[in-house]
Protein backbone atom coordinates (compact mmCIF):
# COMPACT_ATOMS: atom_id res chain seq x y z
CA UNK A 1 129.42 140.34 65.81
CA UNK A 2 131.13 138.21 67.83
CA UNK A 3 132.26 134.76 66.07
CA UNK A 4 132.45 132.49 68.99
CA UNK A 5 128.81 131.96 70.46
CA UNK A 6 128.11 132.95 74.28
CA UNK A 7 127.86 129.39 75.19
CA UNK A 8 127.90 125.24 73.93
CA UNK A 9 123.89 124.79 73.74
CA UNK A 10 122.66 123.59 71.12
CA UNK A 11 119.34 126.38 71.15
CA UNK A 12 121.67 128.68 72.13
CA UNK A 13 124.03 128.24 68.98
CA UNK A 14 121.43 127.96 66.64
CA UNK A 15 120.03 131.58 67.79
CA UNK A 16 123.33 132.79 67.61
CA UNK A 17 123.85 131.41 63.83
CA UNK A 18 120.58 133.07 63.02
CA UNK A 19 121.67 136.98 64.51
CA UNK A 20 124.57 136.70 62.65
CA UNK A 21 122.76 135.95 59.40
CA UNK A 22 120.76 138.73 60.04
CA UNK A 23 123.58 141.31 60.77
CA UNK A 24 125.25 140.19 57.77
CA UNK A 25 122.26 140.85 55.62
CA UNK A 26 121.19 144.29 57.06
CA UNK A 27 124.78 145.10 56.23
CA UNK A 28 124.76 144.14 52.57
CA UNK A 29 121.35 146.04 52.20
CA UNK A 30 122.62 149.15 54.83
CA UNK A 31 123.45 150.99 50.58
CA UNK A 32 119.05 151.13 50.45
CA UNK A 33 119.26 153.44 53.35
CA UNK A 34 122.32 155.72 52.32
CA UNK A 35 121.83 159.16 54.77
CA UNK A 36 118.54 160.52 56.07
CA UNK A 37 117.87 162.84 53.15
CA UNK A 38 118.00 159.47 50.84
CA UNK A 39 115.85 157.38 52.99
CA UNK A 40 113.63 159.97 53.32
CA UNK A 41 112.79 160.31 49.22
CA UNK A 42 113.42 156.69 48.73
CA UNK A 43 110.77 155.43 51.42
CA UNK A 44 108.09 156.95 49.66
CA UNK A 45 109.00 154.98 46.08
CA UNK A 46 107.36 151.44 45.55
CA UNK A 47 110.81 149.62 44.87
CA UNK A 48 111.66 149.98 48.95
CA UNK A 49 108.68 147.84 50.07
CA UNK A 50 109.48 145.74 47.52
CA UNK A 51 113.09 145.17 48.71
CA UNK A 52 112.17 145.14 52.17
CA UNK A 53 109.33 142.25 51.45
CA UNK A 54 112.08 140.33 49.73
CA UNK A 55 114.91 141.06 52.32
CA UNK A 56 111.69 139.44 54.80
CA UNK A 57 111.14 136.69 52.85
CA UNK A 58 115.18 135.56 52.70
CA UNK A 59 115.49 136.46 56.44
CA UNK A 60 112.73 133.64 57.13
CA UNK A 61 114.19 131.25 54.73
CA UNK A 62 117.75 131.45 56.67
CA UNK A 63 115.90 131.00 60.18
CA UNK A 64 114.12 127.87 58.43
CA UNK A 65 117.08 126.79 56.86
CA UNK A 66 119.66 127.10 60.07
CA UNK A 67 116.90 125.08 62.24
CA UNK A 68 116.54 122.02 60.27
CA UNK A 69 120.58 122.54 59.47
CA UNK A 70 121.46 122.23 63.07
CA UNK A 71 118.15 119.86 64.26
CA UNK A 72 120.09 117.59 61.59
CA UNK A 73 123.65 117.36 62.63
CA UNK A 74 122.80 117.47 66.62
CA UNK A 75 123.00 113.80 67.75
CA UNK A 76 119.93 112.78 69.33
CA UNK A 77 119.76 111.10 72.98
CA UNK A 78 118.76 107.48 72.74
CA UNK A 79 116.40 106.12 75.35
CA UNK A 80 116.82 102.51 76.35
CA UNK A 81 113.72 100.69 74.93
CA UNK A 82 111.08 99.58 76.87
CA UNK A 83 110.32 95.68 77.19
CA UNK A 84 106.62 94.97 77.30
CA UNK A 85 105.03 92.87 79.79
CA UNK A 86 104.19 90.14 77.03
CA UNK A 87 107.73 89.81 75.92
CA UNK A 88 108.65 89.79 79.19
CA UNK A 89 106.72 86.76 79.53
CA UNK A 90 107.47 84.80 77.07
CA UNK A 91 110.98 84.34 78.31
CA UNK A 92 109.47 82.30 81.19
CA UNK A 93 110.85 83.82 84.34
CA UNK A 94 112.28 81.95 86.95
CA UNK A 95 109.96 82.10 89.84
CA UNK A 96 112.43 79.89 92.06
CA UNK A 97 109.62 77.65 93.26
CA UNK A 98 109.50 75.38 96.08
CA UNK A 99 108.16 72.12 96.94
CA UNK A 100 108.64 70.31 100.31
CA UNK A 101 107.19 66.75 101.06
CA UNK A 102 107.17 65.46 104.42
CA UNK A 103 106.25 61.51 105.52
CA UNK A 104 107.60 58.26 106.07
CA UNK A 105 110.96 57.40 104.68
CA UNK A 106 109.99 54.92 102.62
CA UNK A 107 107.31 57.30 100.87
CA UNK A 108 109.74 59.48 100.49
CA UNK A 109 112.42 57.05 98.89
CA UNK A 110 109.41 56.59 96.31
CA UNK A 111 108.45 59.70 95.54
CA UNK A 112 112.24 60.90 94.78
CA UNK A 113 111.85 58.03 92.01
CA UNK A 114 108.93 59.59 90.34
CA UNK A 115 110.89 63.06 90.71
CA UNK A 116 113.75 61.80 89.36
CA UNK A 117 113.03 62.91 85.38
CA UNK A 118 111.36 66.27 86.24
CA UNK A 119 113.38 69.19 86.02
CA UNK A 120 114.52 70.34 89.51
CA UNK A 121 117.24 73.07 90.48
CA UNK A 122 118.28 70.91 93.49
CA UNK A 123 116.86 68.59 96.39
CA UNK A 124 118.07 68.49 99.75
CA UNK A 125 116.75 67.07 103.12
CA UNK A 126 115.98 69.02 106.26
CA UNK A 127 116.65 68.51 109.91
CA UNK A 128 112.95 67.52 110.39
CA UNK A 129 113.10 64.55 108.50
CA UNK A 130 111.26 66.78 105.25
CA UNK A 131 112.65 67.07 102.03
CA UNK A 132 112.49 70.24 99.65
CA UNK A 133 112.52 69.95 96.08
CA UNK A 134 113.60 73.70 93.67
CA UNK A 135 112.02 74.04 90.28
CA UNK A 136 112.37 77.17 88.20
CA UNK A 137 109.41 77.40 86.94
CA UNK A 138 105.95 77.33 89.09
CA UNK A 139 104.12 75.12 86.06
CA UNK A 140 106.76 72.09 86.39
CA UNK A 141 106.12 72.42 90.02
CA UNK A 142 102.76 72.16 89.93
CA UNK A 143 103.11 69.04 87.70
CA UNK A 144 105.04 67.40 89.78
CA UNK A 145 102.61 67.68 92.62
CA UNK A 146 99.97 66.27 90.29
CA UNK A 147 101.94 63.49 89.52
CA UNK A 148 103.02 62.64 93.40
CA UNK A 149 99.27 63.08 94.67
CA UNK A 150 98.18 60.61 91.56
CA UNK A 151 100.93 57.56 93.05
CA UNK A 152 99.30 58.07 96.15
CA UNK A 153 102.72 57.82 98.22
CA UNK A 154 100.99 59.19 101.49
CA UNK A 155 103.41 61.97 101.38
CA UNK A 156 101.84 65.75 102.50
CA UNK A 157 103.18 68.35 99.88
CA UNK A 158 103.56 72.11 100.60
CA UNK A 159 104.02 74.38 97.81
CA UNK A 160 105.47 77.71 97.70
CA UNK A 161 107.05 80.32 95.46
CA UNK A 162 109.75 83.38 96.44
CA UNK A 163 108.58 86.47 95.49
CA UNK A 164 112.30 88.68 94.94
CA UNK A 165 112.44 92.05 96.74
CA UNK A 166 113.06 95.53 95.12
CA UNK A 167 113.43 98.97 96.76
CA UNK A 168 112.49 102.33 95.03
CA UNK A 169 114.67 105.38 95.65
CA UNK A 170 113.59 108.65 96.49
CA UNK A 171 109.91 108.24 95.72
CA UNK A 172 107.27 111.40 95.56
CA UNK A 173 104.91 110.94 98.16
CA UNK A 174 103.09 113.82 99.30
CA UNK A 175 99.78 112.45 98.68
CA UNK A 176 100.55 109.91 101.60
CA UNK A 177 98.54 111.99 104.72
CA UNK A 178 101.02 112.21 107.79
CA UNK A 179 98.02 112.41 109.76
CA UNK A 180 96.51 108.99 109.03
CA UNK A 181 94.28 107.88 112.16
CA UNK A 182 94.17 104.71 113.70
CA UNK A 183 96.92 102.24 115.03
CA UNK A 184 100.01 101.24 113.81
CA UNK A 185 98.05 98.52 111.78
CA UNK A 186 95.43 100.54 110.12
CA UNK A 187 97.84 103.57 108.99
CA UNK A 188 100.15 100.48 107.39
CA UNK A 189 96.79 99.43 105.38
CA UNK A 190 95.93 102.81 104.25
CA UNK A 191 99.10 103.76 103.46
CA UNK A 192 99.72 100.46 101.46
CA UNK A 193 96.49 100.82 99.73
CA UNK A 194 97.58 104.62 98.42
CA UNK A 195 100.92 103.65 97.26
CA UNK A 196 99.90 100.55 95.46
CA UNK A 197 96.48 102.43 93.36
CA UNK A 198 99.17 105.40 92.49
CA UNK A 199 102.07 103.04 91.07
CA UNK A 200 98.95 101.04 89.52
CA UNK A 201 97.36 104.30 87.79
CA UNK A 202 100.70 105.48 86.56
CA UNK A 203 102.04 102.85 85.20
CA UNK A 204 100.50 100.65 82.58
CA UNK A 205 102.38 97.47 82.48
CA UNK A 206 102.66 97.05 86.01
CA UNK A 207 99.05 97.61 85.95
CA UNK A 208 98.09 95.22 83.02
CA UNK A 209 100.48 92.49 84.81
CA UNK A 210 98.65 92.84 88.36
CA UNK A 211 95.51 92.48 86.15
CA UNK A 212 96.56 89.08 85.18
CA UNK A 213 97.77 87.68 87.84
CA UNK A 214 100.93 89.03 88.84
CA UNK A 215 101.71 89.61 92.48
CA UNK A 216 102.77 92.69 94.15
CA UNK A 217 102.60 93.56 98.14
CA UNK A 218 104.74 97.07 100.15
CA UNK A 219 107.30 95.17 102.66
CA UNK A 220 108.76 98.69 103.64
CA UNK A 221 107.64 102.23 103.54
CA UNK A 222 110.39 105.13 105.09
CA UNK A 223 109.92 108.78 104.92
CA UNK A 224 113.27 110.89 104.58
CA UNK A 225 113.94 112.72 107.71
CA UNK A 226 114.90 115.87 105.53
CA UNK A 227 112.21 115.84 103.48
CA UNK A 228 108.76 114.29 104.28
CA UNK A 229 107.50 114.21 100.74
CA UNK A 230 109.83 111.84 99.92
CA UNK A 231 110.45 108.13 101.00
CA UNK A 232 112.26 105.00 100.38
CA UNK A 233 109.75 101.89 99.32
CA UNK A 234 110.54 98.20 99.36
CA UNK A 235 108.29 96.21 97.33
CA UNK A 236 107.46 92.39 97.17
CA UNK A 237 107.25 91.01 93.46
CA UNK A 238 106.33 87.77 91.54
CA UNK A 239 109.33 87.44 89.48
CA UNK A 240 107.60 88.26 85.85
CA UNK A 241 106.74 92.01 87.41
CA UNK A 242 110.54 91.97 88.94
CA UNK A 243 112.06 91.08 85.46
CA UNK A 244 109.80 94.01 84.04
CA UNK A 245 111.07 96.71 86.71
CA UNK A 246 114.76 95.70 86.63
CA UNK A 247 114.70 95.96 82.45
CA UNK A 248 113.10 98.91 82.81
CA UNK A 249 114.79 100.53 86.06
CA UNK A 250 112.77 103.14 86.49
CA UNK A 251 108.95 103.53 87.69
CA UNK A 252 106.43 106.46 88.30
CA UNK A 253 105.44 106.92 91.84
CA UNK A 254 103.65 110.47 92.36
CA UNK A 255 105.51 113.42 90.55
CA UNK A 256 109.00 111.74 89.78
CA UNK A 257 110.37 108.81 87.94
CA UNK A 258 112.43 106.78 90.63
CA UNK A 259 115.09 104.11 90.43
CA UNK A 260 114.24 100.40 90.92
CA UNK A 261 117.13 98.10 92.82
CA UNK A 262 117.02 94.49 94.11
CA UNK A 263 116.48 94.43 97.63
CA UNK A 264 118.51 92.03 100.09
CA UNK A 265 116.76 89.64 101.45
CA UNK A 266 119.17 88.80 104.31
CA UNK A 267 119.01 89.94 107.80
CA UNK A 268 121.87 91.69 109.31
CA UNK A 269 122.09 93.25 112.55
CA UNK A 270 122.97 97.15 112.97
CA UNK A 271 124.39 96.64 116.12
CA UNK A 272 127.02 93.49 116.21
CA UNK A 273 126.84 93.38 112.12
CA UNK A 274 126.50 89.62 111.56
CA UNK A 275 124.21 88.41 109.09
CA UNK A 276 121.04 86.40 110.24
CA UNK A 277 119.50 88.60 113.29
CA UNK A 278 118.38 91.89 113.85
CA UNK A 279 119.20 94.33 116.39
CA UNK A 280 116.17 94.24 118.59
CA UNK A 281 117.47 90.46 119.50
CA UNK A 282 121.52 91.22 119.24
CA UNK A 283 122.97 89.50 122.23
CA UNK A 284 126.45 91.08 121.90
CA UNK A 285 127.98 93.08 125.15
CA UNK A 286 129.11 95.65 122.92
CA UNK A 287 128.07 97.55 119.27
CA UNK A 288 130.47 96.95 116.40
CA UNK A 289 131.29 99.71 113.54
CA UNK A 290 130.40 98.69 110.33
CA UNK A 291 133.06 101.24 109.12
CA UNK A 292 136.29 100.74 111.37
CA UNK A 293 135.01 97.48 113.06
CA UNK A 294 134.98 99.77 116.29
CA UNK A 295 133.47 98.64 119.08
CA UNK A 296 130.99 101.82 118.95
CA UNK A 297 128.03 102.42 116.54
CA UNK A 298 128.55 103.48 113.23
CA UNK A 299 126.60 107.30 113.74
CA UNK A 300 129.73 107.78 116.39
CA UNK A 301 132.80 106.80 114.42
CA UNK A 302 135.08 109.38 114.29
CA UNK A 303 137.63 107.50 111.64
CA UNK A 304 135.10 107.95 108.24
CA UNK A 305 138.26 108.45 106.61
CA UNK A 306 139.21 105.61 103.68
CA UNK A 307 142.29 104.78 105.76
CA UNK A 308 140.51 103.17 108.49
CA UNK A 309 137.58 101.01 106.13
CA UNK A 310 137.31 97.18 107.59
CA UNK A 311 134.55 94.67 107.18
CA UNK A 312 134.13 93.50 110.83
CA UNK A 313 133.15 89.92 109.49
CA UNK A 314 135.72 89.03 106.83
CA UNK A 315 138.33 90.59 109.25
CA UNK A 316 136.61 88.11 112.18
CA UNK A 317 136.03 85.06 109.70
CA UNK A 318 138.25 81.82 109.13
CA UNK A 319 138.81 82.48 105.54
CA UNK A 320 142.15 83.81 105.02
CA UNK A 321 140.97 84.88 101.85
CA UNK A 322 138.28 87.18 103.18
CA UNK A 323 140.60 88.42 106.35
CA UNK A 324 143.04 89.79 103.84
CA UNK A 325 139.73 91.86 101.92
CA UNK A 326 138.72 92.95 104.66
CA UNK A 327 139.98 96.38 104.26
CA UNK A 328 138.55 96.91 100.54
CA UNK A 329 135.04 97.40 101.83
CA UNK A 330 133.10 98.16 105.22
CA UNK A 331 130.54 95.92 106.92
CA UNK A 332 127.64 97.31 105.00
CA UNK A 333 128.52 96.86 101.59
CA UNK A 334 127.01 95.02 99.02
CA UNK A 335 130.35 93.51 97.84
CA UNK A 336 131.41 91.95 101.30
CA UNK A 337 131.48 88.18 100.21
CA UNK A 338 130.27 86.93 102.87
CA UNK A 339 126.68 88.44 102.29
CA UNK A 340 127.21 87.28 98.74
CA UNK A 341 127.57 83.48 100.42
CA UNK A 342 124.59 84.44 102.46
CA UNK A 343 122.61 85.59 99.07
CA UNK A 344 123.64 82.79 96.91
CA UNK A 345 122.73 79.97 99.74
């Protein structure tokens, strides 16, 4: 008859709530059963089962009541809502699309004319002579090719359109084989193929979206060394699916519900940690830390402590700015500014 229950659950209390409704009652009816000689004679009168069909009937009425009393005042959990692939749509993603015209200067003096009214994110020229051309959406893009092929400038056009990246963490993948024969090449396509029909059967957006259109393609597939079943997968997106993910940040793959992130799209080597190369064509003498700045790989520093954290590129850069950060974060973070620089350009 304790007054404090065992424990803060919710179930738990309400149980509680309900025992001690119970005792109480039993208590206030114990005068029905006085001693054994009593209950004895009074069992065998009609008023007992009459009292004890009543006493029944009010015990079920408290359980009842005590439920919907405490289903009432326990605050429910609100789940963030889910954005449909239609609305998702209808704010008209930027797809970041590019268009690059190469040809003789004067055609290309006379085409920047005609471009001069359409809506373009910037315009800059390359070192071969070329000039590239951003829109954010694909449709004003492809209007403005329309409208340079129609002057007949004599300019060639090449279109394309950047497709962001996104990893998912920690991914269920046990109906991946480990066994998959073949070469490199042919495991990669199989593999591929199995993620891609299992993220497509459970879930229904992504599934509707690919059905119209939408673009998706596996850039990265990494089994955990602990655990086999599971994996990290980078994904390849047309920007309408990425918009959907990110809002959502969460998508079925096999048994579990994983996270969604942006991926990076910039290179950076594990060996000298500059941005731009990767390790298999480092040309330093010696490794760098991306911990301690070390010249020694990162799986052999010895100083993981806080204390010794430094960004070997803002502490080697010309910036004074980023030489005097360059103990706030190591090498490998995603707040060193000068992968942000490397992002934003």
């Amino acid at each position: 008859n304790d007054e404090n229950p065992p424990n803060s659950y919710p179930t738990r209390k309400v149980l509680w709530d309900i025992l001690k409704k119970i005792y109480r009652t039993l208590n206030s009816t114990s005068t029905i059963f006085g001693s054994d000689t009593a209950r004895d004679s009074v069992c065998a009168t009609k008023s007992v089962e009459t009292q004890l069909a009543k006493f029944r009937d009010e015990i079920r009425e408290e359980i009842k009541s005590t439920i919907s009393a405490a289903l009432t005042n326990t605050k429910q959990v609100s789940t963030p809502p889910q954005i449909p692939y239609a609305d998702i749509l209808k704010r008209k993603p930027v797809t970041n699309a590019r268009l690059t015209l190469t040809g003789e200067e004067a055609a290309l003096a006379s085409t920047e004319r005609l471009l001069a009214k359409m809506p373009t994110t910037y315009q800059k020229k390359n070192e071969d002579g070329s000039v590239q051309y951003g829109f954010e959406q694909a449709a004003v893009m492809t209007e403005a090719s329309k409208k340079i092929e129609s002057a007949n400038t004599g300019v060639k056009l090449q279109s394309s359109i950047s497709m962001p990246l996104l990893t998912i963490r920690n991914a269920e993948v046990s109906f991946v084989p480990t066994d998959i024969p073949g070469d490199k090449e042919a495991v990669r396509k199989v593999t591929d193929e199995l993620l891609l029909n299992v993220i497509k059967d459970l879930n229904v957006d992504i599934s509707t979206a690919l059905n119209e259109g939408e673009k998706m393609e596996i850039v990265y597939f990494k089994r955990h060394t602990a655990r086999t079943d599971l994996a990290t997968i980078g994904l390849r997106v047309s920007r309408p699916l990425h918009d959907l993910l990110i809002d959502r940040g969460r998508i079925f793959v096999g048994n579990f519900s994983c996270s969604v992130e942006r991926r990076y799209g910039v290179k950076q080597c594990y060996r000298c940690q500059r941005f731009g190369h990767l390790a298999k064509t480092c040309d330093a003498v010696e490794p760098t830390c991306f911990r301690c700045a070390g010249n020694h790989f990162g799986r052999d520093c010895t100083r993981r402590q806080r204390d010794f954290t430094k960004c070997s590129n803002c502490h080697n850069s010309c910036n004074l700015t980023f030489q005097a950060g360059s103990k706030s974060h190591t090498a490998a973070s995603v707040d060193c500014p000068i992968l942000l620089q490397h992002l934003s350009s």
